[in-house]
Protein backbone atom coordinates (compact mmCIF):
# COMPACT_ATOMS: atom_id res chain seq x y z
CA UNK A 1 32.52 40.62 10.36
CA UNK A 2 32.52 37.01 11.15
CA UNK A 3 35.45 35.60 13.01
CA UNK A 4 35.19 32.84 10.35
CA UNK A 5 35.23 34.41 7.50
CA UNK A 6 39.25 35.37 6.61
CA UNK A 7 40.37 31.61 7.93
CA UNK A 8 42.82 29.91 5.59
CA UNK A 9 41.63 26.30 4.15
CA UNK A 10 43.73 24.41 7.28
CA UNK A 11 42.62 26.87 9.57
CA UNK A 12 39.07 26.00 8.46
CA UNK A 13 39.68 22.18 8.02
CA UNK A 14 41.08 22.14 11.56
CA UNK A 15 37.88 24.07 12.76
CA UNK A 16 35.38 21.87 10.98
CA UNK A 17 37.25 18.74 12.26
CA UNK A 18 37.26 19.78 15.90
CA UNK A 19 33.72 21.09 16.70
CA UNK A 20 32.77 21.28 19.87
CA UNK A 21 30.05 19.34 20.60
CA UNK A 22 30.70 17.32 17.97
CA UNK A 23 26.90 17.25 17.15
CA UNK A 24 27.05 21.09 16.11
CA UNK A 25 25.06 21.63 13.04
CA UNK A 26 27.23 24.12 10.51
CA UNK A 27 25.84 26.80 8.63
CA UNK A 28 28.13 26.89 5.55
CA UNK A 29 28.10 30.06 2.92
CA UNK A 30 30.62 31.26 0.15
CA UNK A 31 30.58 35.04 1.39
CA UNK A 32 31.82 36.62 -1.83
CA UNK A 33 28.35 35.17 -3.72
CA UNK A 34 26.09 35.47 -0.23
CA UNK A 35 22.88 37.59 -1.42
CA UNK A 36 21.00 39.54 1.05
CA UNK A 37 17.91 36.85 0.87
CA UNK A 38 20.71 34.02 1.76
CA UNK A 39 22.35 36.34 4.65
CA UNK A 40 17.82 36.70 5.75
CA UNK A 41 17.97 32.74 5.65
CA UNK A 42 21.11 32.39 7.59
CA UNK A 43 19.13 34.28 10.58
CA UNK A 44 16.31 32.38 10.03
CA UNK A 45 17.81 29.24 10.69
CA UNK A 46 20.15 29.76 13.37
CA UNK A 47 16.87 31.67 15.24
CA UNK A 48 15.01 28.19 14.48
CA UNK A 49 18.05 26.43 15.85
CA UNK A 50 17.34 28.14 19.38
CA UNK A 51 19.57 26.34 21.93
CA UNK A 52 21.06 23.68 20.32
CA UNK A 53 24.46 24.05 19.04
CA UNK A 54 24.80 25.57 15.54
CA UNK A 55 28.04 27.43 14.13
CA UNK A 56 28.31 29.66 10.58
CA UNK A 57 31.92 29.21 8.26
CA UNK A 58 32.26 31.03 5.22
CA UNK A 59 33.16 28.24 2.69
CA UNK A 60 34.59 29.35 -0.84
CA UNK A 61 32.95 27.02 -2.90
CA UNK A 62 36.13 25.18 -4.19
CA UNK A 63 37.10 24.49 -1.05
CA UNK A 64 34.07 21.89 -0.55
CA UNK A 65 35.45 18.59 -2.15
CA UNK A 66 38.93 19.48 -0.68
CA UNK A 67 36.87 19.62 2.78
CA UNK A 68 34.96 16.50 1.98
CA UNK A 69 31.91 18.81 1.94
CA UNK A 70 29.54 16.87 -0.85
CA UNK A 71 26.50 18.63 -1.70
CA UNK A 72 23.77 17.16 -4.06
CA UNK A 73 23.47 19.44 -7.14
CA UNK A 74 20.19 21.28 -6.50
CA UNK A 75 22.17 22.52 -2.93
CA UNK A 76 24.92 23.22 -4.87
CA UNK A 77 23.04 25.72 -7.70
CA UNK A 78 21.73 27.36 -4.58
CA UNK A 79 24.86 27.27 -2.35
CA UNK A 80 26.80 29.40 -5.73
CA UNK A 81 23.53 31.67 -5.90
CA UNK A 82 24.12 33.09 -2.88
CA UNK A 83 22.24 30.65 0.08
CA UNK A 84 24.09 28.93 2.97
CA UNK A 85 23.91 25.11 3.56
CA UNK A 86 23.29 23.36 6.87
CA UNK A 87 25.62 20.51 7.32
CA UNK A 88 26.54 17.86 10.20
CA UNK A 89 29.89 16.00 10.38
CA UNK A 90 29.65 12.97 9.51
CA UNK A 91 32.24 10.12 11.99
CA UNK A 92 33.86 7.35 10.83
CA UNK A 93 32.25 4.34 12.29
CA UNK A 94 33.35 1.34 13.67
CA UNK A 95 32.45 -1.10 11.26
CA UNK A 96 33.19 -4.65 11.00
CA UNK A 97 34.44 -5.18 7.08
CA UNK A 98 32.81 -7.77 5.56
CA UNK A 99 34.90 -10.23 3.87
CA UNK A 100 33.81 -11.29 -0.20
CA UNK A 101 32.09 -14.19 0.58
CA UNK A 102 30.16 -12.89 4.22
CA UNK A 103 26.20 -12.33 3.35
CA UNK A 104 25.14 -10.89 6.61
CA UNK A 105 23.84 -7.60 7.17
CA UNK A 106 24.93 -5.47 9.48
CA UNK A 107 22.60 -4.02 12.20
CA UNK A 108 21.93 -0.84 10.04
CA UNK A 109 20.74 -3.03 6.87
CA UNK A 110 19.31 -5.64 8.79
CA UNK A 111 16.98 -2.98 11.08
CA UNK A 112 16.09 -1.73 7.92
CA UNK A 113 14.91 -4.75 6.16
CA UNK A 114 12.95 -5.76 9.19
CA UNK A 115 11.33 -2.62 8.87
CA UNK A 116 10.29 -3.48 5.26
CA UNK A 117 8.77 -6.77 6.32
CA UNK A 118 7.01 -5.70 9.03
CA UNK A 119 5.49 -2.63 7.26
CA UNK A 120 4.73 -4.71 3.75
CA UNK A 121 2.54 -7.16 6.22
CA UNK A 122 0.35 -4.37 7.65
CA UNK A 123 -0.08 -2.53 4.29
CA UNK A 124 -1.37 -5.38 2.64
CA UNK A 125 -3.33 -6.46 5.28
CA UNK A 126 -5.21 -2.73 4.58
CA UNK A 127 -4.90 -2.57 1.24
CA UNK A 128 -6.85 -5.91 1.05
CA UNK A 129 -9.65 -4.26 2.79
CA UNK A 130 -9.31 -0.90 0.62
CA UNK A 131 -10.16 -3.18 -2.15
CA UNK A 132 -13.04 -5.19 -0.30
CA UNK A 133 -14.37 -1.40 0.44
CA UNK A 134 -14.81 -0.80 -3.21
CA UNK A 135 -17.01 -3.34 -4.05
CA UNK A 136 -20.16 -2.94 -5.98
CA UNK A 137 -23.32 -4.86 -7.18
CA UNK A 138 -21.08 -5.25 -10.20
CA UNK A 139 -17.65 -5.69 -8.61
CA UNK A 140 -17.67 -8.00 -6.15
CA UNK A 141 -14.11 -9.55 -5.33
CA UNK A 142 -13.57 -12.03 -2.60
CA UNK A 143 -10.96 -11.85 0.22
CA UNK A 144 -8.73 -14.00 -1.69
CA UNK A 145 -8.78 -12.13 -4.57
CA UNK A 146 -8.59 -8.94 -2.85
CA UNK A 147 -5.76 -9.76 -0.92
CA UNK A 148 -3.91 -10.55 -4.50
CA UNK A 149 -4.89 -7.46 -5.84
CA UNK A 150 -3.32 -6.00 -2.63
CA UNK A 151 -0.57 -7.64 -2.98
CA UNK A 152 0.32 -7.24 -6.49
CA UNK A 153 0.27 -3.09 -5.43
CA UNK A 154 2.51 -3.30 -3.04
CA UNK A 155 4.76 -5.82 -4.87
CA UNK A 156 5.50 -2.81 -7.61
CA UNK A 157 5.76 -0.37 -4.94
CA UNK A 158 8.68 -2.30 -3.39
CA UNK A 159 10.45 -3.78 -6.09
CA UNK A 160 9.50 -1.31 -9.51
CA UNK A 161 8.57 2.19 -8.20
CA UNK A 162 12.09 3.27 -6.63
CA UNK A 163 14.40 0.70 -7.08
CA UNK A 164 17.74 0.92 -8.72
CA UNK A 165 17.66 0.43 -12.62
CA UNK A 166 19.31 -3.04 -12.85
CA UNK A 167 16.34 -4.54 -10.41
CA UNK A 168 13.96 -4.00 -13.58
CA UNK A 169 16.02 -6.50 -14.81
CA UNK A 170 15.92 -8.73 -12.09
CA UNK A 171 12.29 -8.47 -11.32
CA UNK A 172 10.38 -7.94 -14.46
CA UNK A 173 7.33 -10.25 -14.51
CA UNK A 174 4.16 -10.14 -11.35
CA UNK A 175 5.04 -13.85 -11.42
CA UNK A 176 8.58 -13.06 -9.50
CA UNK A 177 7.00 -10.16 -8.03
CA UNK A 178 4.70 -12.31 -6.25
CA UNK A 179 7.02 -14.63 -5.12
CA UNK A 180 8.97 -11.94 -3.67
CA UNK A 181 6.32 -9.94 -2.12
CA UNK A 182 5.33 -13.20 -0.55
CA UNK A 183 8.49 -13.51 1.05
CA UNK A 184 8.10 -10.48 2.25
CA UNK A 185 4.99 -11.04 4.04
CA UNK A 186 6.15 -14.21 5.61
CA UNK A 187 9.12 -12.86 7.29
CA UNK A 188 6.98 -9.93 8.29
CA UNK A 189 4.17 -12.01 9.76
CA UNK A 190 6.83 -13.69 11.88
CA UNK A 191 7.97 -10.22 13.32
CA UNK A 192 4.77 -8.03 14.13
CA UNK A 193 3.72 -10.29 17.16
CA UNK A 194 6.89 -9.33 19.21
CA UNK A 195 7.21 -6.05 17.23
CA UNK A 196 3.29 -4.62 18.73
CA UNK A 197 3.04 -6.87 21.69
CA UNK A 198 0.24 -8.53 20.12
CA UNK A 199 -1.04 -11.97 20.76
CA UNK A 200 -0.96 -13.04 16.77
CA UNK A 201 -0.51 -11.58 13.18
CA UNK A 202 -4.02 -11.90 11.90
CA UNK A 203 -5.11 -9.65 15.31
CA UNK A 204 -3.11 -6.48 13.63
CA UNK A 205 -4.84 -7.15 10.28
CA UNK A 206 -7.90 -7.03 11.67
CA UNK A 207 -6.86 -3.31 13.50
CA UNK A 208 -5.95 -2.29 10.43
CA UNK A 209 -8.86 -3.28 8.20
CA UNK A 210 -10.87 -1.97 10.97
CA UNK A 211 -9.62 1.98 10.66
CA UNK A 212 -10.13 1.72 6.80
CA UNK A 213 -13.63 0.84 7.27
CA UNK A 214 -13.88 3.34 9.89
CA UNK A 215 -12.27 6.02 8.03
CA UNK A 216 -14.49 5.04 5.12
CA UNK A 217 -17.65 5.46 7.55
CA UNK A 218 -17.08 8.88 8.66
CA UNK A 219 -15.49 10.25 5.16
CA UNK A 220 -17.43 8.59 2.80
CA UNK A 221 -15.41 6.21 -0.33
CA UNK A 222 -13.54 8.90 -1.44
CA UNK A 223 -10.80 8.58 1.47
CA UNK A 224 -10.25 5.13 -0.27
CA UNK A 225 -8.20 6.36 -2.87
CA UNK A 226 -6.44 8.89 -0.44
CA UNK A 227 -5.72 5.80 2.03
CA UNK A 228 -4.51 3.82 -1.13
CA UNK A 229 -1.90 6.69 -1.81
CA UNK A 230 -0.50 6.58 1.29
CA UNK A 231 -0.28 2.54 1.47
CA UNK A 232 2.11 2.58 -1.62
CA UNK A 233 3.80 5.42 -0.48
CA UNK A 234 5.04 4.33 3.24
CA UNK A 235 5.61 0.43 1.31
CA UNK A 236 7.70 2.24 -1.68
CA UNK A 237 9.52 4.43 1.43
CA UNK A 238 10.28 1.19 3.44
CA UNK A 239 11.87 -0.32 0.16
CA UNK A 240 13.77 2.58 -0.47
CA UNK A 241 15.13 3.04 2.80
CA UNK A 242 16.39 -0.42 2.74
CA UNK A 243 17.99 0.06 -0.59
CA UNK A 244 19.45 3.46 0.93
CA UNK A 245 21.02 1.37 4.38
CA UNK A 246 22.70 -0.89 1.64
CA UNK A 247 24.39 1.95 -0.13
CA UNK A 248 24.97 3.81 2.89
CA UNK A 249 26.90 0.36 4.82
CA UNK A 250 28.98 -0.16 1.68
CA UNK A 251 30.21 3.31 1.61
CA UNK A 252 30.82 3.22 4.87
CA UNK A 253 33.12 0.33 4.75
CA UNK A 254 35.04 1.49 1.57
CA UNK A 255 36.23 4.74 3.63
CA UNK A 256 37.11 2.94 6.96
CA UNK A 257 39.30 0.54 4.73
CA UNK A 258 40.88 3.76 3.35
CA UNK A 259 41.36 5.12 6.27
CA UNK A 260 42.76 2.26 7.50
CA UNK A 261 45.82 3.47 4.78
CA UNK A 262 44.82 6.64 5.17
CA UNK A 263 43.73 7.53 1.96
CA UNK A 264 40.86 10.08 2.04
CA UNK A 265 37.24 9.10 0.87
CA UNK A 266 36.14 8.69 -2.85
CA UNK A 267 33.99 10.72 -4.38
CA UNK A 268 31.35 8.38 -5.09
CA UNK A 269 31.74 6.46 -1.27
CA UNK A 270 31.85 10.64 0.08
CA UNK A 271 28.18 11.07 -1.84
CA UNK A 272 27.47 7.75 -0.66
CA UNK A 273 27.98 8.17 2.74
CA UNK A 274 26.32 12.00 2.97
CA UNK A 275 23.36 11.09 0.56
CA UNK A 276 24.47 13.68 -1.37
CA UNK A 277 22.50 12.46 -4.46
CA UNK A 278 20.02 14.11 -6.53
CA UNK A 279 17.50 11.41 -5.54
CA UNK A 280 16.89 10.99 -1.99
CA UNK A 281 14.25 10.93 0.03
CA UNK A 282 11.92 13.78 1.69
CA UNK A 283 12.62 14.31 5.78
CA UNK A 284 8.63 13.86 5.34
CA UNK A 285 8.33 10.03 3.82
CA UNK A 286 11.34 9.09 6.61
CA UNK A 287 9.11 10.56 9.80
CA UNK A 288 6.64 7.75 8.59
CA UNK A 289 9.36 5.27 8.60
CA UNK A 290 10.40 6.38 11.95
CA UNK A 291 6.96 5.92 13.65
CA UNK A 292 5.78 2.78 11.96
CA UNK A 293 9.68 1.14 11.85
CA UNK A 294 11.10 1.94 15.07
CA UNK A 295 14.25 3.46 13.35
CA UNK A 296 16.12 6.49 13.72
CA UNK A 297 16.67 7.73 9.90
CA UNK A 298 19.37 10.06 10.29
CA UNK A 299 21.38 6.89 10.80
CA UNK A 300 21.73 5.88 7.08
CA UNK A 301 20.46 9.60 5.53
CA UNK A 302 22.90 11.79 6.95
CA UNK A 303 22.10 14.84 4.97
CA UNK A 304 19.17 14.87 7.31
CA UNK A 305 21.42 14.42 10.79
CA UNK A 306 19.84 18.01 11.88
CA UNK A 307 16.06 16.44 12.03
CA UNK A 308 17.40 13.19 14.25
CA UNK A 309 16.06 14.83 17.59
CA UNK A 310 12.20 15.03 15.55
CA UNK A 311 12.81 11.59 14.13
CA UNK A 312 13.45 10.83 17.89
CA UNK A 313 10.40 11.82 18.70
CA UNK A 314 8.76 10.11 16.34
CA UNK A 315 10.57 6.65 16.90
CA UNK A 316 9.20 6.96 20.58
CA UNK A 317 5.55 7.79 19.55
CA UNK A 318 5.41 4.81 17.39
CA UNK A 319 6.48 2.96 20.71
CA UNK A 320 3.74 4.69 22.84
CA UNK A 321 1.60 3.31 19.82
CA UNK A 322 2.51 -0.29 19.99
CA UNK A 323 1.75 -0.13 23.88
CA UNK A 324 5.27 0.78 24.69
CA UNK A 325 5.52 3.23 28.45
CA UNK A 326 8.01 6.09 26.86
CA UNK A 327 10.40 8.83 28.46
CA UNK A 328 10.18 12.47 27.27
CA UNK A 329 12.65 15.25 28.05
CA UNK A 330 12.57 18.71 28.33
CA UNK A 331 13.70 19.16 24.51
CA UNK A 332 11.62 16.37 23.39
CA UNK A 333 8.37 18.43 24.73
CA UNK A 334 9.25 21.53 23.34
CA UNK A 335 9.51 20.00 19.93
CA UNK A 336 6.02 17.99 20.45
CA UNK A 337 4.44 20.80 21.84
CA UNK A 338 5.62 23.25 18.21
CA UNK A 339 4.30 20.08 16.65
CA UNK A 340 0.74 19.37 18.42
CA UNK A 341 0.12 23.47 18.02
CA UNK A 342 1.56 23.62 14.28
CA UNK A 343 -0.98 21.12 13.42
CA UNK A 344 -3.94 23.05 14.98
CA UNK A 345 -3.40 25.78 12.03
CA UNK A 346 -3.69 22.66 8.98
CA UNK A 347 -0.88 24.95 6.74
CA UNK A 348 1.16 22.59 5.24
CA UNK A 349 3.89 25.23 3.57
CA UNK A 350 6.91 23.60 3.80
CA UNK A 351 8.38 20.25 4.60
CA UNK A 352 8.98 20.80 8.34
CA UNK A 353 5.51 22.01 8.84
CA UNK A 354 5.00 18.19 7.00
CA UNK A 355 7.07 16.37 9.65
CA UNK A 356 5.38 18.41 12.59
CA UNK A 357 1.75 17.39 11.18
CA UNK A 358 3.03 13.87 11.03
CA UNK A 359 4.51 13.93 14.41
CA UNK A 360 1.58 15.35 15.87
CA UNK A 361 -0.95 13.07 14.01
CA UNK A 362 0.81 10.04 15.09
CA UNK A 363 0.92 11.28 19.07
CA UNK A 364 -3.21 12.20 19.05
CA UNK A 365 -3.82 8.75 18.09
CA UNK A 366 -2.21 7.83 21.33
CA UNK A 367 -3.82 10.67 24.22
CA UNK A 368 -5.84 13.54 22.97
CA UNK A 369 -4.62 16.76 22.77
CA UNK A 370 -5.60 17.93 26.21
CA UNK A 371 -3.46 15.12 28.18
CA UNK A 372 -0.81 15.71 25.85
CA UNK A 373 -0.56 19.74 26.40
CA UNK A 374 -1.00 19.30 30.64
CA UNK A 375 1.87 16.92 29.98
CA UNK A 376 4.45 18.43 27.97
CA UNK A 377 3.84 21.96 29.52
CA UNK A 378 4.56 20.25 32.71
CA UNK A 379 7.77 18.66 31.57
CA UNK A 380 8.61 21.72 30.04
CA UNK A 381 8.64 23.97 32.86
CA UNK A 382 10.19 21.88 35.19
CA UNK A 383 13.26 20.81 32.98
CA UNK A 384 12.53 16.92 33.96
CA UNK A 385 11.92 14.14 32.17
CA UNK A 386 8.66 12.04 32.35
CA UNK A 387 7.28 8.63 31.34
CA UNK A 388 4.46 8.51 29.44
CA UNK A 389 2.01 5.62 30.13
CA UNK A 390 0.43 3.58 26.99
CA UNK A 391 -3.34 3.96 26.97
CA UNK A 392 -4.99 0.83 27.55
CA UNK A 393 -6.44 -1.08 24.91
């Protein structure tokens, strides 16, 4: 039997508050509904946890709001059908509350929205030339009209396609679409230079329309509508995850305010706060945002705190990327290493064997696979850390 599994609710709440590390990830299961498959998946996990910390509480299911435990309702149908839950605790920050009429952003929101800029610059940069590359004897647009078309996609993507329902108010017509996608691109342009180490804007447009006419040279024009795809995807990602820092700051600031008076959390700040929602986005679309943004997403989507060491990873390859030297630890190569091998086998089953093929994709652009494997099997078995050198351009 489980020591945890006959604790009283303060016995437990005292437990859950007091973890040691802090960072331990908690396996939570109501034992009286636990089915054999969920008891199978509690092994699974805490096998795939290997050394990092990772702890297992048997958690009536009543007990969860009283524990400020708030699970989105697909976990939930699960959670009573006999399958555990991995959760992370969540800390009170140290926020700064904004007063009524204060319009900055905090460094969450505002990291976020930088991200969006500078991503909405380089996607339309190659979605201009995805719609140059399909020109025919009978469609031939020029580079002006191209670049509209380009922009009009990723307008929708960031201000229609995820977007909370009171926006399609607000943004209705292409005409303010336009305008606003413009803006976009103009406070983007003025980041990327600094942001790749670059010596002007129009030099990372050109990289970029240069891969889409490489990609169409070797693949043929189908890849066009496969590179499309992914343009409006990582744009639509970028808005969403700046909508998602916005919620996520808020909610943060209601409960320190309550705390303050200690009061406990509201339901809807708690969901807020955990991303316990039945929308949210995939660990898979946020490994893209970590590469190309430089941002660590676990930050703002909490429910996803257990995948911040692979989002690590990620942020740091999108440096080596951009011409950035990097450090890599011992844990770091181990998790590269899965990756790199993972995506030698092309089985995409599940959504971590998503994030590892993105990881992996994004560090082969930088060293093939042979430097990367001496590398990280060095690091590896000597339990140091390394820097990892850019290549040269």
């Amino acid at each position: 039997m489980n020591s945890t599994d006959n604790l009283s609710y303060m016995e437990l709440k005292d437990r859950l508050e007091n973890l040691e590390p802090p960072t331990t990830s908690v396996l939570i299961h109501d034992r009286r509904f636990t089915t054999d498959a969920g008891r199978s998946e509690i092994e699974v996990i805490r096998t795939a946890f290997g050394d990092r910390p990772v702890a297992t509480f048997n958690v009536p299911v009543e007990w969860l709001r009283k524990l400020s435990i708030f699970v989105p309702s697909d976990q939930l149908a699960r959670y009573n059908n006999g399958f555990p839950i991995v959760i992370r605790g969540v800390e009170l920050e140290d926020v700064d509350i904004r007063q009524k009429h204060d319009r900055h952003d905090g460094d969450l929101v505002k990291s976020a929205k930088h991200a969006l800029e500078i991503e909405t610059f380089r996607i339309t940069g190659r979605q201009t030339e995805v719609e140059l590359a399909r020109n025919t004897r009978l469609r031939t647009l020029t580079e002006s009209e191209a670049e509209h078309r380009a922009k009009q996609a990723v307008g929708v993507a960031a201000y229609r396609e995820k977007v909370s329902p009171k926006l399609h108010i607000i943004v209705p017509t292409f005409d303010t679409i336009m305008s606003l996608i413009n803006g976009l691109i103009d406070r983007g342009r003025r980041l990327v230079k600094a942001f790749f180490g670059i010596p002007a804007p129009k030099d990372l447009i050109a990289d970029e329309q240069a891969i889409v006419k490489a990609m169409m040279h070797e693949r043929g024009a189908g890849i066009l509508e496969h590179v499309e795809e992914d343009n409006i995807s990582r744009v639509r990602g970028a808005a969403w995850n700046r909508e998602r820092a916005g919620l996520f700051t808020k909610a943060m600031e209601t409960w320190t305010k309550r705390a303050a008076i200690e009061k406990p959390i509201t339901i809807s700040s708690g969901e807020d706060l955990t991303n316990a929602l039945e929308e949210r986005m995939t660990a898979t679309a946020l490994m893209k945002i970590a590469v190309s943004g430089d941002l660590q997403p676990s930050d703002i989507h909490k429910n996803l705190l257990i995948e911040e060491d692979r989002f690590a990873i990620g942020r740091l390859i999108g440096q080596l990327s951009r011409g950035r030297q990097i450090e890599i630890d011992a844990l770091q190569a181990k998790i590269l290493r899965h990756a790199i091998i993972k995506r030698g086998f092309g089985c995409l089953e599940t959504q971590s064997d998503s994030m590892n093929f993105l990881l992996a994709d994004a560090a082969l652009t930088c060293r093939d696979m042979t430097a990367w494997m001496k590398a990280l099997d060095h690091i590896v078995s000597t339990g140091l850390a390394e820097t990892i050198q850019p290549q040269t351009r």
